[in-house]
C-alpha atoms as a PDB file:
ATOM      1  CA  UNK A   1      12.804  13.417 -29.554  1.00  0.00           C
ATOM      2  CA  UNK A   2      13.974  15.063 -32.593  1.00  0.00           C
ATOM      3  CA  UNK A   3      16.946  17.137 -30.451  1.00  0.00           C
ATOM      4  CA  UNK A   4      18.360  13.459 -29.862  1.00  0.00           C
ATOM      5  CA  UNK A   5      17.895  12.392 -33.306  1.00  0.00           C
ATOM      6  CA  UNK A   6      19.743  15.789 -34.360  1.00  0.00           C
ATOM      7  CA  UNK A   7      22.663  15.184 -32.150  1.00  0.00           C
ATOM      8  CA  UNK A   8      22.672  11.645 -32.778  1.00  0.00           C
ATOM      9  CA  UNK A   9      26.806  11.749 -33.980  1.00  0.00           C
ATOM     10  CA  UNK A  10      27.903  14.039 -31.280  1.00  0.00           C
ATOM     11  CA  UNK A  11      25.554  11.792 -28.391  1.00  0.00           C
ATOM     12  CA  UNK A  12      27.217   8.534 -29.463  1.00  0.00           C
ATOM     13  CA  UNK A  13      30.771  10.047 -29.226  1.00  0.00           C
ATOM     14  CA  UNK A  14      30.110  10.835 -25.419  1.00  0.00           C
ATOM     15  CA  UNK A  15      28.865   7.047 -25.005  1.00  0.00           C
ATOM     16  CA  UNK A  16      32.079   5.750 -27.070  1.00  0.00           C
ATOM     17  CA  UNK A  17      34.264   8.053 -25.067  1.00  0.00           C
ATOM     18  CA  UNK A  18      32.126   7.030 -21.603  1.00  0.00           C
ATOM     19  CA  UNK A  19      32.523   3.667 -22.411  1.00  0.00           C
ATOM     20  CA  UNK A  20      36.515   4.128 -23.215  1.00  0.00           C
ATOM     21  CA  UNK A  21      36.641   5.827 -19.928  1.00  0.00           C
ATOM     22  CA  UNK A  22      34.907   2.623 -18.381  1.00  0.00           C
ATOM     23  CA  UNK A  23      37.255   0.167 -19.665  1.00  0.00           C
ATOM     24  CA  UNK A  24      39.963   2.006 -18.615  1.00  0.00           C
ATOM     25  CA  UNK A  25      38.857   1.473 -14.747  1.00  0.00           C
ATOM     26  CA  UNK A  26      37.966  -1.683 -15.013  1.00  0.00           C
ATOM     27  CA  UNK A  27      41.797  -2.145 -16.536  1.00  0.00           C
ATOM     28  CA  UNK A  28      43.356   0.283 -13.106  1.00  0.00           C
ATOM     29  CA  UNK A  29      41.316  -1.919 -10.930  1.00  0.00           C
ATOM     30  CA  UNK A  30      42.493  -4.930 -12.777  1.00  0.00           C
ATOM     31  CA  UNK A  31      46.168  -4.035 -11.594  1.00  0.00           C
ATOM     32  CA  UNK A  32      48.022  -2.941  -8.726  1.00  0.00           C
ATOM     33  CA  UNK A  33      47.144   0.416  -9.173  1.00  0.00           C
ATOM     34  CA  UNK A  34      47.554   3.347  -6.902  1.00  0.00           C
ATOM     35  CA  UNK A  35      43.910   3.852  -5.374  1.00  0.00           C
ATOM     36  CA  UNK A  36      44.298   7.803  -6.275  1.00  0.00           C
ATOM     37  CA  UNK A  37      44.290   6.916  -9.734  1.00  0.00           C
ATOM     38  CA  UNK A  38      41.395   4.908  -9.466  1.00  0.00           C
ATOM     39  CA  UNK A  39      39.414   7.513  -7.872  1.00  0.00           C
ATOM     40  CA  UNK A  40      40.313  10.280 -10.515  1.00  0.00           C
ATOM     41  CA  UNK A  41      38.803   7.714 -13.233  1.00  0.00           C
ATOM     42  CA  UNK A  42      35.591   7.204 -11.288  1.00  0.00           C
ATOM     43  CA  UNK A  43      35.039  11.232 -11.145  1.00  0.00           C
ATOM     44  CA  UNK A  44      36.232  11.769 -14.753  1.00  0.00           C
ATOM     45  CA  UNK A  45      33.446   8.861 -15.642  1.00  0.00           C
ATOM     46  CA  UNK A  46      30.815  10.512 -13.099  1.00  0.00           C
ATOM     47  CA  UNK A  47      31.585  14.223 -15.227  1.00  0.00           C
ATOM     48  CA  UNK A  48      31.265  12.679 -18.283  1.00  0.00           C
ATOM     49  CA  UNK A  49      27.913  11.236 -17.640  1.00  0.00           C
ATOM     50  CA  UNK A  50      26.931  14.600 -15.855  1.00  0.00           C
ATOM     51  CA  UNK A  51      28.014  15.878 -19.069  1.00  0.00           C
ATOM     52  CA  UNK A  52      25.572  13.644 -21.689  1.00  0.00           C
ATOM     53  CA  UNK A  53      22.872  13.735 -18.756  1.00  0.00           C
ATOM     54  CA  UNK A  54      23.184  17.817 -19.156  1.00  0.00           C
ATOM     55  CA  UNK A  55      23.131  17.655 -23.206  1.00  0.00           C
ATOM     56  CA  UNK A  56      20.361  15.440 -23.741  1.00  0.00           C
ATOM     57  CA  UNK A  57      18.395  17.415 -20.297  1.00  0.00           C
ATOM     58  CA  UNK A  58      18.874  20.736 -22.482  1.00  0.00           C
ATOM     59  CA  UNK A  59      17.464  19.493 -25.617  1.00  0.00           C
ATOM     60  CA  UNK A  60      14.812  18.438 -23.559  1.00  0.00           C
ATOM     61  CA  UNK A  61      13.822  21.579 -22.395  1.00  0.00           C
ATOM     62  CA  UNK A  62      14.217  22.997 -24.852  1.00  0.00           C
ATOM     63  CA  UNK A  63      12.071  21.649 -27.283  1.00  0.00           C
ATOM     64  CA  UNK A  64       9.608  20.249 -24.679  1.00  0.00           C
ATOM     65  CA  UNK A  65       9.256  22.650 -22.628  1.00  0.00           C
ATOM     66  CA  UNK A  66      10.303  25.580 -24.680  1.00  0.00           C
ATOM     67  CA  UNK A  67       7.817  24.797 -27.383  1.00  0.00           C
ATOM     68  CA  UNK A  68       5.421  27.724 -28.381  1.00  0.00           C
ATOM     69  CA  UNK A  69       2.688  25.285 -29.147  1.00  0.00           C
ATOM     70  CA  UNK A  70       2.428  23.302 -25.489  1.00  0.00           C
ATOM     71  CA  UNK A  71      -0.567  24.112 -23.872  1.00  0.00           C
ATOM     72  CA  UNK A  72      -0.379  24.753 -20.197  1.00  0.00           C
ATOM     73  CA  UNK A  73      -1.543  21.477 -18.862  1.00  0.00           C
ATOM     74  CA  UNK A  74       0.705  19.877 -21.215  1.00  0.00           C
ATOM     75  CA  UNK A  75       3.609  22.218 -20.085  1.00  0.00           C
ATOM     76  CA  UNK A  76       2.877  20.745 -16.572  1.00  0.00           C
ATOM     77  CA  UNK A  77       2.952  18.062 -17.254  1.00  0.00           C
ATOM     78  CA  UNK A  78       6.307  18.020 -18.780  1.00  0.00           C
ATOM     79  CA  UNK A  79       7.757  19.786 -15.940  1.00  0.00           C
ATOM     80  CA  UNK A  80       6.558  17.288 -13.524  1.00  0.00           C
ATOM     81  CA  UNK A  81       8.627  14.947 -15.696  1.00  0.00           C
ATOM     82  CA  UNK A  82      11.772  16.321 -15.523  1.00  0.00           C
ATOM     83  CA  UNK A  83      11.453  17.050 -11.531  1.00  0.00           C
ATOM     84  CA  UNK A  84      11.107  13.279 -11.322  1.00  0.00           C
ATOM     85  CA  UNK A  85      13.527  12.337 -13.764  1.00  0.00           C
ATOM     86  CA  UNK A  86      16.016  14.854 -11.980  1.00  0.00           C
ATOM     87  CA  UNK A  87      15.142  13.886  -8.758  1.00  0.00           C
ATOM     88  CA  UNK A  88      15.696  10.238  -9.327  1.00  0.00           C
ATOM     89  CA  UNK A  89      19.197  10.727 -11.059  1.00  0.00           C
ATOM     90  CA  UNK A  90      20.083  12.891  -8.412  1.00  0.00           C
ATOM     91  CA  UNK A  91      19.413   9.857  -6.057  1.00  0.00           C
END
């Protein structure tokens, strides 16, 4: 997964920022908290995970799938991948 490798830095500051983003509900559901709050935290977590699900997806594709060299069974194989992985995160 060299696309991964080459976005290593920029990758690991969407987990760091995820993770911030993580602590910060667990500290709103720690306290007495207005449950509209908490809710806007969940769907700014949910985005940001959409977001480093869509990155790391592209790359994918990319250079997987995109690859000039990928022979067709190979190709369909890789697709069948991604429908599953998709599928299941779409769950």
């Amino acid at each position: 997964m060299a696309h991964v490798a080459n976005q290593r830095d920029k990758l690991l500051l969407r987990i760091r920022k995820i993770r911030g983003q993580a602590d910060g509900l667990e500290k709103l559901l720690n306290s007495d908290t207005d449950c509209m709050k908490v809710l806007q935290q969940i769907a700014a977590l949910r985005g940001a995970v959409n977001g480093l699900m869509g990155e790391v997806l592209e790359g994918h594709i990319r250079d997987h799938l995109g690859a000039d060299d990928l022979s067709p069974e190979d190709r369909a194989e890789e697709v069948d991948d991604v429908v599953k992985l998709l599928r299941s995160y779409m769950k």
